[in-house]
Protein backbone atom coordinates (compact mmCIF):
# COMPACT_ATOMS: atom_id res chain seq x y z
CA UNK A 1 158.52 -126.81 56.61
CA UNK A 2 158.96 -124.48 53.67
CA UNK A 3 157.66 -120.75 53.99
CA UNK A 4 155.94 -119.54 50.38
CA UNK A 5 154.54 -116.31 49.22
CA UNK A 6 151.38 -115.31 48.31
CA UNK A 7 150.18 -112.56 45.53
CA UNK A 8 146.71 -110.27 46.98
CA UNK A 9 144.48 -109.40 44.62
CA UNK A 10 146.30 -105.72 45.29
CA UNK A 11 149.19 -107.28 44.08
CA UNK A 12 150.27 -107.61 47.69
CA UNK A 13 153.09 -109.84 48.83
CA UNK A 14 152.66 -111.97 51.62
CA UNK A 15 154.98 -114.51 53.43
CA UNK A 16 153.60 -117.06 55.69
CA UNK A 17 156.04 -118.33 57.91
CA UNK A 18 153.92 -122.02 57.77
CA UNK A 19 154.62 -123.76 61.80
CA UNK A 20 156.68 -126.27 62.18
CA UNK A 21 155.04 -129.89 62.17
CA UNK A 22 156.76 -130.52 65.68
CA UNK A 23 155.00 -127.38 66.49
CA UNK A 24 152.07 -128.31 65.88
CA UNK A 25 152.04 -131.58 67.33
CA UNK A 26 153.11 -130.25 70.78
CA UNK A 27 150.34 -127.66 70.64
CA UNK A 28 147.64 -130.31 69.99
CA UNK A 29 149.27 -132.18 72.96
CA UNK A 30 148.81 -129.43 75.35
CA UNK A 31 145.13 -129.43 74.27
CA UNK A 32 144.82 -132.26 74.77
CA UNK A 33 146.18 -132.20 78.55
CA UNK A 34 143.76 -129.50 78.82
CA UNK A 35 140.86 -131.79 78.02
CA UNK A 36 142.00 -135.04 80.30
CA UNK A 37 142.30 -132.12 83.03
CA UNK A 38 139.10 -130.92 82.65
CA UNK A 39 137.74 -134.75 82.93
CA UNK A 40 139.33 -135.58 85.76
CA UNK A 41 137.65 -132.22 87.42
CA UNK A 42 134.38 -133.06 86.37
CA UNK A 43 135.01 -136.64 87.92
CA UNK A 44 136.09 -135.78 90.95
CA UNK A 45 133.56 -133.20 91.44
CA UNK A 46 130.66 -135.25 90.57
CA UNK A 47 132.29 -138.07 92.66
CA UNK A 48 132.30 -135.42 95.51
CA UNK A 49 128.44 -135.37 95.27
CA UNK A 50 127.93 -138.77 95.23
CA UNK A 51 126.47 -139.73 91.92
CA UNK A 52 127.03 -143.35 91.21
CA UNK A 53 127.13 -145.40 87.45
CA UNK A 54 123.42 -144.69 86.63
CA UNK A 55 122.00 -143.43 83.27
CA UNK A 56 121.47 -140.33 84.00
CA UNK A 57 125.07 -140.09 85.13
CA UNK A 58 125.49 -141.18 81.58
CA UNK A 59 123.58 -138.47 80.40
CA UNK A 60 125.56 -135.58 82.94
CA UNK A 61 128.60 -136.71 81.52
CA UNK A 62 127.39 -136.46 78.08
CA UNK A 63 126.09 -132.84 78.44
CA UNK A 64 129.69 -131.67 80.12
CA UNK A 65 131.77 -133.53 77.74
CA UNK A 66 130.42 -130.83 75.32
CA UNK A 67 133.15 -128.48 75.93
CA UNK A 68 135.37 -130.87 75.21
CA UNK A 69 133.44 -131.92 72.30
CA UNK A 70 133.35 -128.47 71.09
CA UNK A 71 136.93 -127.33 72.06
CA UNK A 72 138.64 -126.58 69.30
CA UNK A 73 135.73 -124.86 67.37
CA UNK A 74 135.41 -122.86 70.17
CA UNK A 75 138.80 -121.73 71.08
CA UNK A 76 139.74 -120.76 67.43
CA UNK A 77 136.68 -118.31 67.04
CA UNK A 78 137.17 -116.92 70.67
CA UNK A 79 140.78 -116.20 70.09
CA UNK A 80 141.04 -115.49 66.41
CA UNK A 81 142.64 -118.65 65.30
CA UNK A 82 144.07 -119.95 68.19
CA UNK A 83 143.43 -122.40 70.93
CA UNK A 84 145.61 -122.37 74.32
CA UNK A 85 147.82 -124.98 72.91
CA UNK A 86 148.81 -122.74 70.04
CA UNK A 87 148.68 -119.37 71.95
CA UNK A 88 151.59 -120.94 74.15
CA UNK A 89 153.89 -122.25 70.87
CA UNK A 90 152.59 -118.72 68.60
CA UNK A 91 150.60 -119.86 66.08
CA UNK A 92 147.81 -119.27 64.51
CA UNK A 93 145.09 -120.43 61.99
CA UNK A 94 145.21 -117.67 58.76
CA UNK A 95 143.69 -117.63 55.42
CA UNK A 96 145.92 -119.06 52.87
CA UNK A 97 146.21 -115.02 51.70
CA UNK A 98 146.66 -114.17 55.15
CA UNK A 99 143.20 -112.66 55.94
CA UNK A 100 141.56 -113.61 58.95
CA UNK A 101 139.37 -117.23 58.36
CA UNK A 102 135.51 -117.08 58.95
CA UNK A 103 133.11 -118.92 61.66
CA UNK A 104 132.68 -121.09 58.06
CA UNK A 105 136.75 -121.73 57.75
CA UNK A 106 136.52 -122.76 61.30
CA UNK A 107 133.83 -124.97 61.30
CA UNK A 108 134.66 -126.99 58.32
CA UNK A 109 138.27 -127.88 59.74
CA UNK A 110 136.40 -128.93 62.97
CA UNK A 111 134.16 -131.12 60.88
CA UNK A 112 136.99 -132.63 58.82
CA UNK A 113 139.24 -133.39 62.63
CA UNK A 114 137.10 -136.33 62.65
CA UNK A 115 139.08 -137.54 59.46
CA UNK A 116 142.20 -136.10 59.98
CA UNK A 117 143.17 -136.88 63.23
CA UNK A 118 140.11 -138.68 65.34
CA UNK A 119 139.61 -141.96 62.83
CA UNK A 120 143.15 -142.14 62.00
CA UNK A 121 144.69 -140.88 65.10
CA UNK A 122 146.46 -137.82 63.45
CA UNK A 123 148.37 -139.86 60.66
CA UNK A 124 146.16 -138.30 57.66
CA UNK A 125 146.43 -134.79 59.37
CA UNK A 126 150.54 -135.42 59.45
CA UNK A 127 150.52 -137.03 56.10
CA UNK A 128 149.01 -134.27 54.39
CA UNK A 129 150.92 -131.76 55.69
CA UNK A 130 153.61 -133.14 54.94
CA UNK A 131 152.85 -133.38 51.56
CA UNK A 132 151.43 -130.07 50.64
CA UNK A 133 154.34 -128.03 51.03
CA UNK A 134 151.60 -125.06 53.04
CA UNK A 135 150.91 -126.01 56.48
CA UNK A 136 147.47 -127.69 55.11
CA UNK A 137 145.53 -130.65 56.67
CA UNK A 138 142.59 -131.77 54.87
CA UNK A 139 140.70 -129.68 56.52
CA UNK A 140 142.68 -126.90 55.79
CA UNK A 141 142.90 -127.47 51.87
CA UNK A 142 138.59 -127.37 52.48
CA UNK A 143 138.40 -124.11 54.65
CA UNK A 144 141.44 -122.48 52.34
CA UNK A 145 143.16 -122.14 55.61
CA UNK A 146 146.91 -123.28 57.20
CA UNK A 147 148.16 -122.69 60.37
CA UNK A 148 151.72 -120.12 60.68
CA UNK A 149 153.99 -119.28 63.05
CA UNK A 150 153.87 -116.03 64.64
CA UNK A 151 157.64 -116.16 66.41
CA UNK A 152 160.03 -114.17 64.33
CA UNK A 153 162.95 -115.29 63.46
CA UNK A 154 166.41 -113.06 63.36
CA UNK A 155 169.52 -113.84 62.00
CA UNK A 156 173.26 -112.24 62.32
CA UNK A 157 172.33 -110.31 59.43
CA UNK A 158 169.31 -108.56 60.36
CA UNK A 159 171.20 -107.33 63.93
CA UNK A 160 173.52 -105.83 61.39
CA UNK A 161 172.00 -104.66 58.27
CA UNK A 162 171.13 -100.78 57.80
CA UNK A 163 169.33 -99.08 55.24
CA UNK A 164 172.30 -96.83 53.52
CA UNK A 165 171.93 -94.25 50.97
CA UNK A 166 172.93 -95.18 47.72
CA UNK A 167 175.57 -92.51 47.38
CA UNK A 168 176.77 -93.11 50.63
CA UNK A 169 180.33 -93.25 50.99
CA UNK A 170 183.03 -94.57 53.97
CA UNK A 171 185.08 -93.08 55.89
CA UNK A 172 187.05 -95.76 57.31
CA UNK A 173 188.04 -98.32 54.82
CA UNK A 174 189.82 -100.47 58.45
CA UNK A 175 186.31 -101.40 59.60
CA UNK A 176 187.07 -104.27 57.39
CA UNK A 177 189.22 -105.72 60.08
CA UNK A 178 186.09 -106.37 61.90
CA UNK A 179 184.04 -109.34 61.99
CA UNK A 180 180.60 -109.76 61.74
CA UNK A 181 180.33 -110.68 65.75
CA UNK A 182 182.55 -107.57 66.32
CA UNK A 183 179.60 -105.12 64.85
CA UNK A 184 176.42 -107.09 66.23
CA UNK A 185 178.07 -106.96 69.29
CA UNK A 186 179.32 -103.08 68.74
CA UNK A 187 175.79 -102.34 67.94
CA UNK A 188 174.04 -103.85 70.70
CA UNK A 189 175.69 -102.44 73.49
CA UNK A 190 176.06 -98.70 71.74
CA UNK A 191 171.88 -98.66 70.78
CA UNK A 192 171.47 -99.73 74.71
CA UNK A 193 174.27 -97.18 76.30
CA UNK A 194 172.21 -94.60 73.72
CA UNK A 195 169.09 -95.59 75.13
CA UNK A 196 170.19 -95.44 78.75
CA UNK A 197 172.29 -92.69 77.98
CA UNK A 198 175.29 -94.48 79.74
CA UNK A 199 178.10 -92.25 78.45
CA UNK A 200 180.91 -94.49 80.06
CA UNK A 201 179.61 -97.32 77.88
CA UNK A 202 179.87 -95.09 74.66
CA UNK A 203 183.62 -94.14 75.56
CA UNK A 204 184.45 -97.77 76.33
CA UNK A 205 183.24 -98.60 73.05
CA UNK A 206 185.13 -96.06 71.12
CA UNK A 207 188.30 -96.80 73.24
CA UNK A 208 187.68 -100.40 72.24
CA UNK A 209 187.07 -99.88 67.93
CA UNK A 210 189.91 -97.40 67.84
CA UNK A 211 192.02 -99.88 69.40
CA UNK A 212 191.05 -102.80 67.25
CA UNK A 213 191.12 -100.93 64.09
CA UNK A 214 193.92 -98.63 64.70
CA UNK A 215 191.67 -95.65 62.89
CA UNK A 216 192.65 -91.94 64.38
CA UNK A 217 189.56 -89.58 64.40
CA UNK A 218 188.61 -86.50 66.03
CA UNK A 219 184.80 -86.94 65.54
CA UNK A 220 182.67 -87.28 68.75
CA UNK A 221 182.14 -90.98 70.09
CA UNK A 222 178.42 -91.06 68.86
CA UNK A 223 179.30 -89.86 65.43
CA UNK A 224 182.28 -92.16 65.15
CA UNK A 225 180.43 -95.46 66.22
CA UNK A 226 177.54 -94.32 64.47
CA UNK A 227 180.09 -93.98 61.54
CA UNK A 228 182.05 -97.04 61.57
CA UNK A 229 178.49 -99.23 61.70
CA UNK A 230 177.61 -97.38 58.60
CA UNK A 231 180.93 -98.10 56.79
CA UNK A 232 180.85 -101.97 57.54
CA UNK A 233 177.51 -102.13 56.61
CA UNK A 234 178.57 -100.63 53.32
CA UNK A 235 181.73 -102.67 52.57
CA UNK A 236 179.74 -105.90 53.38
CA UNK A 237 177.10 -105.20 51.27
CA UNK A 238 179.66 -104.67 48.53
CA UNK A 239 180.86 -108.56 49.18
């Protein structure tokens, strides 16, 4: 599913990170678990008490089948978008600009479930998400609403990218010999030992660069790792 941007009226950038169809469809399914649950409670418990196939049995079961009836709508305005399905797989219902959707926005996509996924058992719902390109069911493209993932995602080059002054300039041109793994992994363990303030780690780590690079320095171990970080950084974003 393709991500897009989005242009505020204050000329504010927005990604949505739209959720993954899969996503989506396993979040629904733990709803629904939820619901058949909460059935087979209310069975058992009115079996319990001994009420038999009457019609006003009929009628009980009609009157606690509202929750169920109501789930969704419910859920999303309680938890600001979400239902327990998508709380556990992070994601959300949002505004196509990102703002927060309205008791309105939520009510019109629980109005337009019964086309999207209770007449046709989901395949409209799947069709036209497929299709749109922004996370949008039909009753999404009514409400101006989609549904986004919430789980970031990091690659290898956000563990290593800094920000670096544009005059900035290296002192050790061997970093180079380095690879990308090398740094992330550098970086990882010096940030921790610095947090921890594990001295032994820091010294390991210098042992360990000076003897892969072959660089001579007398700066102290914090400056020097903090150094030859900056200087990869620099020489890769030269690339």
């Amino acid at each position: 599913m393709d991500n897009f941007r989005i242009e505020t009226a204050q000329n504010v950038t927005i990604q949505q990170n739209v959720a993954p169809v899969s996503i989506r469809i396993w979040a629904f399914m733990i709803d629904v678990f939820i619901m058949v649950g909460y059935y087979i409670i209310i069975y058992l418990i009115l079996n319990s008490l001994g009420f038999k196939e009457t019609d006003s049995l009929i009628v009980i079961y009609s009157l606690l089948s509202l929750p169920v009836f109501f789930y969704s709508l419910f859920f999303e305005t309680l938890m600001n978008g979400q239902t327990p399905g998508k709380y556990l797989n992070n994601i959300r219902v949002t505004k196509i600009d990102g703002s927060k959707p309205t008791f309105g926005s939520y009510l019109i996509r629980w109005v337009l479930r019964l086309i999207d996924i209770s007449l046709a058992s989901g395949s409209v719902a799947l069709l036209t998400i497929l299709l749109n390109g922004k996370g949008q069911r039909l009753g999404d493209l009514a409400a101006n609403t989609t549904v986004i993932s919430e789980k970031k995602t990091i690659s290898l080059s956000d563990t290593l990218n800094m920000d670096i002054a544009n005059d900035y300039k290296p002192t050790f041109p061997q970093v180079t010999v380095l690879s990308d793994k090398d740094i992330q992994t550098i970086k990882e363990l010096y940030l921790k030992a610095k947090r921890k303030r594990d001295h032994k780690i820091i010294m390991k780590l210098y042992a360990k660069i000076v003897d892969l690079t072959g660089i001579k320095t007398d700066l102290k171990p914090t400056t020097f790792i903090d150094t030859v970080i900056k200087d990869y950084n620099y020489f890769t974003q030269q690339m």
